[in-house]
Protein backbone atom coordinates (compact mmCIF):
# COMPACT_ATOMS: atom_id res chain seq x y z
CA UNK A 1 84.87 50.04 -62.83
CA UNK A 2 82.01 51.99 -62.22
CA UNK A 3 82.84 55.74 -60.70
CA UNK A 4 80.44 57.71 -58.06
CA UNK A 5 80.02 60.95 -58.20
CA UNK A 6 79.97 62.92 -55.44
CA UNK A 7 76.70 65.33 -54.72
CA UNK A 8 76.96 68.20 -52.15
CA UNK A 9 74.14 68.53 -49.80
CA UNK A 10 71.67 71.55 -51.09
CA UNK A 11 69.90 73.97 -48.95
CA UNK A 12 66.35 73.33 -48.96
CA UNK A 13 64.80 75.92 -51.29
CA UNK A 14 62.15 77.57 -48.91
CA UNK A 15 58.44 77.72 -50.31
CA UNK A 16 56.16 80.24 -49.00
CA UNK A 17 53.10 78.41 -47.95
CA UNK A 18 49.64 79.49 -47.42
CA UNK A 19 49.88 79.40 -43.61
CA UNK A 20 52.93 82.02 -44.23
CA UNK A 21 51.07 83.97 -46.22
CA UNK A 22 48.20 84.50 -43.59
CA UNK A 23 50.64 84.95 -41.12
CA UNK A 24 52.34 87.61 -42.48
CA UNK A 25 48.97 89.23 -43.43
CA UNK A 26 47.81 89.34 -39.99
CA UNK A 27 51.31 89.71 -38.37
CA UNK A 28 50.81 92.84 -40.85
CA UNK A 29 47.86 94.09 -40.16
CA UNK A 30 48.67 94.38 -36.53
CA UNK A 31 51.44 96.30 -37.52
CA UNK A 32 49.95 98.73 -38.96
CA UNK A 33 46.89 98.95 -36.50
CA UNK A 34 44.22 97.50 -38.63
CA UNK A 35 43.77 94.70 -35.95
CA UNK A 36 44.35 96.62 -32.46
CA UNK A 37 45.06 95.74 -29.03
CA UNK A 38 42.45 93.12 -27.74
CA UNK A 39 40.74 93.29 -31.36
CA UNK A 40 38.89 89.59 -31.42
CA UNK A 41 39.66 87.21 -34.30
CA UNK A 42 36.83 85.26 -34.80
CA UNK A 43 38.07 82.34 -37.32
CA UNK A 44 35.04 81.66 -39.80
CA UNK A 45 35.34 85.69 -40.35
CA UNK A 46 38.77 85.90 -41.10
CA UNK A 47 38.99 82.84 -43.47
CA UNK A 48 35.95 84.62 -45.32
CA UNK A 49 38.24 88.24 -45.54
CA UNK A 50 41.06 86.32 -46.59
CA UNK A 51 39.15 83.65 -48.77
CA UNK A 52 41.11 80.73 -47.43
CA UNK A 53 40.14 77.38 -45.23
CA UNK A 54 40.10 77.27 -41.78
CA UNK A 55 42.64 74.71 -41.77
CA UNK A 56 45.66 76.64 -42.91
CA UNK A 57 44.12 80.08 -41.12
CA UNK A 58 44.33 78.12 -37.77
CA UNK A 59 47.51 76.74 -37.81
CA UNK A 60 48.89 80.61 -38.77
CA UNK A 61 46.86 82.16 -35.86
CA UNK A 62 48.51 79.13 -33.76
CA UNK A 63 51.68 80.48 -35.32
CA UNK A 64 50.85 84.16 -33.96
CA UNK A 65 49.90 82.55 -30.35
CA UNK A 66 53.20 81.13 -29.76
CA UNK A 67 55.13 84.35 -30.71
CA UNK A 68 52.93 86.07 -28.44
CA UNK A 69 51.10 88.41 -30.48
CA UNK A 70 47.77 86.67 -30.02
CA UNK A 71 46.06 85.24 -26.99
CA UNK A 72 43.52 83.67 -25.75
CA UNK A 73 41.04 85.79 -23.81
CA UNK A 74 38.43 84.33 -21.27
CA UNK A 75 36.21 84.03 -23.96
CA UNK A 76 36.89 81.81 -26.71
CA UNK A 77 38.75 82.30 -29.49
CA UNK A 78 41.50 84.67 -30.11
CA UNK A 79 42.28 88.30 -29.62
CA UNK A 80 45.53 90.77 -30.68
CA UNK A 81 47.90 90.79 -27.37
CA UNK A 82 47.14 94.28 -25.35
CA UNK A 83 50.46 95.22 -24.00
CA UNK A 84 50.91 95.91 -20.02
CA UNK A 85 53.70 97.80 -18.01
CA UNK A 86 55.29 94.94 -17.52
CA UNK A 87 55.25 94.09 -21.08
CA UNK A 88 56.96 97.13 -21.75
CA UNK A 89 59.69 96.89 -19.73
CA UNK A 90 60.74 93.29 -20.90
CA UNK A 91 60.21 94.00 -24.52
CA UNK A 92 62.99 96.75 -23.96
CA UNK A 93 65.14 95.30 -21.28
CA UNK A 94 65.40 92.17 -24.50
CA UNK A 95 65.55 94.57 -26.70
CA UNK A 96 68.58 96.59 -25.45
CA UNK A 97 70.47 93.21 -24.84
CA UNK A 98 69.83 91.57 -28.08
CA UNK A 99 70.39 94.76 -30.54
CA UNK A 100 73.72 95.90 -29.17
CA UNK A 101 75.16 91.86 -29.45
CA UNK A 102 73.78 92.23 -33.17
CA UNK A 103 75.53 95.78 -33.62
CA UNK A 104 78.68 94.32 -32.08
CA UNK A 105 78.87 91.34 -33.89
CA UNK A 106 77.90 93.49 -37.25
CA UNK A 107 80.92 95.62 -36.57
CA UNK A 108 83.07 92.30 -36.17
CA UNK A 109 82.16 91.95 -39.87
CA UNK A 110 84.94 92.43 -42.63
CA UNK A 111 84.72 96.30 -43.54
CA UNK A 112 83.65 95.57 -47.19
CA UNK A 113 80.40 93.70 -45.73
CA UNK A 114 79.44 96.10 -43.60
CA UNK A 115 79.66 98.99 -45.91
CA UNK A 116 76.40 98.00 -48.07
CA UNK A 117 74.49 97.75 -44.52
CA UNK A 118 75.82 101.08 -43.54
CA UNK A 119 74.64 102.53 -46.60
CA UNK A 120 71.19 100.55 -45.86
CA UNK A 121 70.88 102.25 -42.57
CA UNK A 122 72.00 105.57 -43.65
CA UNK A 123 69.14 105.69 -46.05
CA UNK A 124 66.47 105.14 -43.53
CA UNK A 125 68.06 108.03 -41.31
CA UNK A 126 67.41 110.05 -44.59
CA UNK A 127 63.68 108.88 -44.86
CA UNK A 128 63.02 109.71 -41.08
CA UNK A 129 64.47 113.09 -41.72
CA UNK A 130 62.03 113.43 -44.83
CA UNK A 131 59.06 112.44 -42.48
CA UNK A 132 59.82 114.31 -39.87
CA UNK A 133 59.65 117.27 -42.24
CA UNK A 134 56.43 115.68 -43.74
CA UNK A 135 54.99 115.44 -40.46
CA UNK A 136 54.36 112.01 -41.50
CA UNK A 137 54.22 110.06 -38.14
CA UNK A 138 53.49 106.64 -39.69
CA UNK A 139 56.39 107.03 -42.61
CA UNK A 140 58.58 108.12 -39.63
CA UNK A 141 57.58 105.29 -37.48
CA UNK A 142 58.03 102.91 -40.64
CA UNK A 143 61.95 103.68 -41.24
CA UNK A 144 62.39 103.52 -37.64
CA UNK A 145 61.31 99.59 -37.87
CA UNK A 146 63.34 98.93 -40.94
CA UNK A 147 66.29 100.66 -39.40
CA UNK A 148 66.54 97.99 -36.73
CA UNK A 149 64.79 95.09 -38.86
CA UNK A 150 68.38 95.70 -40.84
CA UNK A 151 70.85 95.88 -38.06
CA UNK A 152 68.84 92.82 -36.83
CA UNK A 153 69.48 90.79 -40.12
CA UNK A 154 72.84 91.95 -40.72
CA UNK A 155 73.85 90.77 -37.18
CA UNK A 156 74.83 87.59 -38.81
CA UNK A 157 72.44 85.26 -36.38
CA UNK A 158 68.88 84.22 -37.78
CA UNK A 159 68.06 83.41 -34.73
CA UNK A 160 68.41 86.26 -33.14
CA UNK A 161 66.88 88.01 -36.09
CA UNK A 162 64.05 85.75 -35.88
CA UNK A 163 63.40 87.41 -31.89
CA UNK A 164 64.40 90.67 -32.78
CA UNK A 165 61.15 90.59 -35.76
CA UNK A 166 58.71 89.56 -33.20
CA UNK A 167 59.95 91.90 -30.55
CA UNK A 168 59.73 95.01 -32.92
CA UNK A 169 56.03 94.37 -33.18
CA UNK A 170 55.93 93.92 -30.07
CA UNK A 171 57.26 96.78 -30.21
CA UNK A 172 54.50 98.73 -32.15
CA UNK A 173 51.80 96.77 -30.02
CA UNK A 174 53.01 98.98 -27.01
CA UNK A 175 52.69 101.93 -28.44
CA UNK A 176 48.80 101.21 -29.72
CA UNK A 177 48.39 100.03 -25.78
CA UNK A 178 49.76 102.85 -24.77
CA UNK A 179 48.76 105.68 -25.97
CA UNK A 180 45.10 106.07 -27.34
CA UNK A 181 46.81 106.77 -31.33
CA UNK A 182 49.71 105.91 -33.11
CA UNK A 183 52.44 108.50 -31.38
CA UNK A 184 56.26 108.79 -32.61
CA UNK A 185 58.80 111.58 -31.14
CA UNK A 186 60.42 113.65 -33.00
CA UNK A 187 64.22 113.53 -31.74
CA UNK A 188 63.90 110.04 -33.38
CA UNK A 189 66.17 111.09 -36.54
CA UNK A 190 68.47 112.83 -34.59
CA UNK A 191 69.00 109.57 -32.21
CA UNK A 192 69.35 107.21 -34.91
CA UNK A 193 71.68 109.70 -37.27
CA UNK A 194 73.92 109.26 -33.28
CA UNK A 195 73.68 105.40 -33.82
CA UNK A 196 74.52 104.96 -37.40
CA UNK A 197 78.00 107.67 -36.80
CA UNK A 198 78.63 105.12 -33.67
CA UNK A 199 78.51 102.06 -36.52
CA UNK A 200 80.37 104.06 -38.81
CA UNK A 201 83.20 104.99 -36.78
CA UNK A 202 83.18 101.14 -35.51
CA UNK A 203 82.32 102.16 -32.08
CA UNK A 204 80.36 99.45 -29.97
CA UNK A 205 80.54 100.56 -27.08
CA UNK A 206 78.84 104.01 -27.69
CA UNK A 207 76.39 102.41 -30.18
CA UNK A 208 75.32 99.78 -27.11
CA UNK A 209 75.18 103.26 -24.45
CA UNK A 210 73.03 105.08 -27.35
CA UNK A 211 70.97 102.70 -27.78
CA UNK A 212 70.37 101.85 -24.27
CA UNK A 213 69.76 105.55 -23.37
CA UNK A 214 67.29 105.63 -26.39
CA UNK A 215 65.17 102.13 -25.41
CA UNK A 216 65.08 103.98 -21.46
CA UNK A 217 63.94 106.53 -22.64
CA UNK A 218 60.99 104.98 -24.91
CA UNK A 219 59.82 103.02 -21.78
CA UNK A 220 59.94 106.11 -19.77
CA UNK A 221 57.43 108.00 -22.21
CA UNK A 222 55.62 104.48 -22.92
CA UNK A 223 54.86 104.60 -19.08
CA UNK A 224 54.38 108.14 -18.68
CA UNK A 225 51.22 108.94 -17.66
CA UNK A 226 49.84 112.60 -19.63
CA UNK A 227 50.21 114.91 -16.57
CA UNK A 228 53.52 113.29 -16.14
CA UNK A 229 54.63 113.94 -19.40
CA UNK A 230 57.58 116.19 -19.87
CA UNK A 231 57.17 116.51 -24.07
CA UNK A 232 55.17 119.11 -25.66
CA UNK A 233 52.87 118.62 -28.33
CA UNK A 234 55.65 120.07 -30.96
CA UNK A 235 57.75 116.81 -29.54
CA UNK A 236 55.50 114.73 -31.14
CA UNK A 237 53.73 113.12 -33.94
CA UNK A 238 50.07 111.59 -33.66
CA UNK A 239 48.23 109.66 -36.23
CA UNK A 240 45.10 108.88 -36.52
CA UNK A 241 44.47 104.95 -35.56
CA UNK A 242 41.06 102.70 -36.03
CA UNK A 243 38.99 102.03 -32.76
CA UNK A 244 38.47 98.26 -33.71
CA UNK A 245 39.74 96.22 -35.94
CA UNK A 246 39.46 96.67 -39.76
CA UNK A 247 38.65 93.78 -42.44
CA UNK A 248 41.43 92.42 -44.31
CA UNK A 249 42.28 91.87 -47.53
CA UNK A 250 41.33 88.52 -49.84
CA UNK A 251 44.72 86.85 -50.28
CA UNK A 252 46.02 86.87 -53.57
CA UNK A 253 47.33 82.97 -53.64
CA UNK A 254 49.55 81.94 -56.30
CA UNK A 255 48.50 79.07 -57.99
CA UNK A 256 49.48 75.94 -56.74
CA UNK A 257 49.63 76.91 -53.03
């Protein structure tokens, strides 16, 4: 009598592909402004930068289209998404709905789960608080990503996650839209010190009216137009930001790929 044996299913063991890798090089280079608002990607360019084919380079850039950070202008090819008022407002209104179902079902977590994230989030209060003493607009505009990139991905929904990392550069692309350089506010510590105590002390309700009150507010000084502007220059952190788009990098491929 022969016996079976019995095999679990296994995960398939994710490989980063080349078509990842130039997304996430562009994805990252609008990021970080080196391909602005309404910069225009002309393909035989970019697979030179990066030293790939076009093959690969245009299914990534059809990647980007989809998630809405490129479009198609009246022109041909491609160009980085300029952000409009309206833009604004629904990138926020998602925003505000999506984070504070994340927070709550982070906080629905066992405590000994939740206490590795808190300590996460805690140390990116600490590195805004060490920009904003820097000056460092960019550094300060950095942890302010990773702060919700965590409470995103501790949420417990990849899904959701998935959103909330397009909408946070989204995020970024309205304030290069907005504002002629990269701009961050000051009371940003402060706020997100008042949303990690709300997670601490396992509060969701306050941690969903904080963080409303702080996305308002970011539309309402998104939208803002200068004369309108109630902050002062000591409110605020500018840093310098390229006036068109910057070559990337050759991709360093491993081998194989």
């Amino acid at each position: 009598m022969s016996s079976t044996r019995q095999v679990g299913r296994l995960a398939p063991v994710r490989r980063t592909s080349t078509v990842d890798l130039i997304a996430d090089c562009i994805r990252d280079a609008i990021l970080d402004g080196s391909l602005p608002p309404g910069a225009p990607l002309g393909e035989a360019e970019l697979a030179y930068q990066l030293g790939v084919s076009r093959g690969p380079l245009r299914e990534a850039m059809q990647r980007l289209t989809a998630e809405g950070l490129l479009v198609i202008p009246k022109r041909r090819g491609l160009a980085v998404r300029t952000m409009t008022a309206d833009d604004v407002r629904d990138i926020h209104w998602l925003r505000t709905r999506i984070e504070c179902e994340l927070g709550r079902r982070f906080l629905a977590l066992p405590p000994a789960d939740r206490k590795p994230v808190l300590k996460g989030l805690a140390a990116e209060v600490k590195r805004m608080q060490r920009a904003l003493k820097a000056d460092d607009a960019r550094e300060l505009g950095g942890a302010y990503l990773d702060f919700h990139r965590r409470i995103s991905v501790a949420g417990g929904s990849p899904r959701l996650a998935r959103m909330m990392g397009t909408l946070l550069i989204e995020t970024r692309l309205c304030t290069f839209s907005m504002y002629e350089h990269f701009e961050v506010h000051r009371d940003l510590a402060a706020e997100h010190l008042a949303l990690l105590d709300a997670l601490a002390e396992s509060d969701a309700d306050r941690y969903c009216d904080l963080l409303a009150a702080h996305l308002d507010e970011e539309v309402r000084r998104l939208l803002a137009e200068p004369e309108d502007s109630k902050e002062s220059e000591d409110e605020r952190l500018l840093a310098e930001t390229p006036d068109g788009p910057q070559p990337l990098h050759r991709l360093d491929l491993p081998e194989g790929l």
